[in-house]
Protein backbone atom coordinates (compact mmCIF):
# COMPACT_ATOMS: atom_id res chain seq x y z
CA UNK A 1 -10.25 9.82 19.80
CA UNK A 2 -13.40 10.07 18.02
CA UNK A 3 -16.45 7.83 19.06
CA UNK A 4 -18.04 5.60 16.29
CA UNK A 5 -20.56 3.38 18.44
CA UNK A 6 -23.65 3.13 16.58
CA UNK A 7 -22.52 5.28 13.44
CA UNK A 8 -22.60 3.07 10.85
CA UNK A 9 -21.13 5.99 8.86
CA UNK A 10 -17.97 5.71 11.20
CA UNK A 11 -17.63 2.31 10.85
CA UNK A 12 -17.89 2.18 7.19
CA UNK A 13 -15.24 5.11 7.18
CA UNK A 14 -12.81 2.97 9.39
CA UNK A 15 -13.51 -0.11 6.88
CA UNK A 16 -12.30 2.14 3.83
CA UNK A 17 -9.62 3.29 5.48
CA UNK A 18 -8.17 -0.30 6.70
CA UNK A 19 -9.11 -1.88 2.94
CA UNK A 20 -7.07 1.44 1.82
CA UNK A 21 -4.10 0.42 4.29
CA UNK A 22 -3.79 -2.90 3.70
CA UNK A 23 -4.57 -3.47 0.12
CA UNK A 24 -1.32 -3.29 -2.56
CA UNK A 25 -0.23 0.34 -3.86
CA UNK A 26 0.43 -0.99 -7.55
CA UNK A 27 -2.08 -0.23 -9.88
CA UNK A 28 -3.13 -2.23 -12.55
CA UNK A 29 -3.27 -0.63 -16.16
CA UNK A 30 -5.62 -3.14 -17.76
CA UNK A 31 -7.51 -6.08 -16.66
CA UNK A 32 -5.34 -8.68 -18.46
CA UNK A 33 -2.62 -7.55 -15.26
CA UNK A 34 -5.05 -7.52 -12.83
CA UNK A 35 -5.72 -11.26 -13.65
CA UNK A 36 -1.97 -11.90 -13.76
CA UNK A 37 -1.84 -10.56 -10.35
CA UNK A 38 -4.71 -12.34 -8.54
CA UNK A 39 -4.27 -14.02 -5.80
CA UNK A 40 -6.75 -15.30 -2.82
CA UNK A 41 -4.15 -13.66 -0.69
CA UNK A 42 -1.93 -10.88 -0.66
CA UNK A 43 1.14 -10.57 2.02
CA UNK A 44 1.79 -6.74 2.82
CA UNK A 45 4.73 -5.43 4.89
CA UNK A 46 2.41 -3.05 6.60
CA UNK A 47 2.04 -3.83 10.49
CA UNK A 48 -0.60 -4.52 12.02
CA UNK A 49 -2.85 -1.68 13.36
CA UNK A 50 -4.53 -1.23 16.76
CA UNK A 51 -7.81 -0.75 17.61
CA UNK A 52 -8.16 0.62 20.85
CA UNK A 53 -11.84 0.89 22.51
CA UNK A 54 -13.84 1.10 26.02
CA UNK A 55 -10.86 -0.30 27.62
CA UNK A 56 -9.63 -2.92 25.80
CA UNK A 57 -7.86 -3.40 22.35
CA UNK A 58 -7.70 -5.30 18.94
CA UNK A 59 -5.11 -6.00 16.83
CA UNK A 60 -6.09 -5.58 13.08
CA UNK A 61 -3.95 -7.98 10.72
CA UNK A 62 -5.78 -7.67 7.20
CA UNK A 63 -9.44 -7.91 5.63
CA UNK A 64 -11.18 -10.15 3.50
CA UNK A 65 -13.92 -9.74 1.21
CA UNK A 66 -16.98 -12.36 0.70
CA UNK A 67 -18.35 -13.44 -2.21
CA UNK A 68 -21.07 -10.99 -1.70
CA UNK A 69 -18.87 -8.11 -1.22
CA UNK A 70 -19.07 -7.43 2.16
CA UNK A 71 -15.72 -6.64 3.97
CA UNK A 72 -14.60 -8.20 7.12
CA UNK A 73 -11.64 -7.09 9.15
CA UNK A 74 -9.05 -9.56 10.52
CA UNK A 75 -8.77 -9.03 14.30
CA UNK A 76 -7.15 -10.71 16.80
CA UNK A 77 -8.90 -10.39 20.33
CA UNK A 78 -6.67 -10.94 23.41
CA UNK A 79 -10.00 -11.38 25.21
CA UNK A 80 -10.97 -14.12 23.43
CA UNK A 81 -10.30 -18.04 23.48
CA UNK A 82 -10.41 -20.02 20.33
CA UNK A 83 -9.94 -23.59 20.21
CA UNK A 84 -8.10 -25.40 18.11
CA UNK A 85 -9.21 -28.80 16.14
CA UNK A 86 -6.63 -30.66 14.03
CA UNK A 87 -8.43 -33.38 11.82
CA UNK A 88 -5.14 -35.49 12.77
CA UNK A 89 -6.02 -35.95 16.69
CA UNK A 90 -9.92 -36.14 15.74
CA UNK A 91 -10.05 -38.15 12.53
């Protein structure tokens, strides 16, 4: 298992490789199909992949990209809680 605290390097390599993973294998010929095919988001029937670290895990269900580029991974965290607001019980 290789070791990638504080190598930015490794991280960056694990990013490519998850975009790689998750992202469509059809390639578009010309940007006119590109545009046809854009979508805010794209379903994949790739599972999900595990992250396993120090002890304790993450489940890796996509990536998204901001509007300046930079690439976030989709994790879920069994370690963490996240609350829940619907704008029905608070409106």
């Amino acid at each position: 298992m290789a070791q990638l605290t504080n190598h930015i390097l490794g991280v960056k390599v694990v990013t490519d490789w998850v975009v790689e993973y998750f992202s469509p294998s059809t390639i578009k010929t010309s940007i006119d199909d590109a545009l046809r095919g854009a979508s805010p988001v794209v379903c994949t029937d790739k599972m999900p992949l595990i992250l396993q670290h120090d002890g304790h895990s993450r489940t890796i269900v996509g990536y998204e990209v901001s509007q300046k580029g930079v690439v976030n991974l989709l994790c879920f965290d069994p370690a963490k809680w996240v609350v829940y607001l619907s704008f029905a019980e608070h409106g």
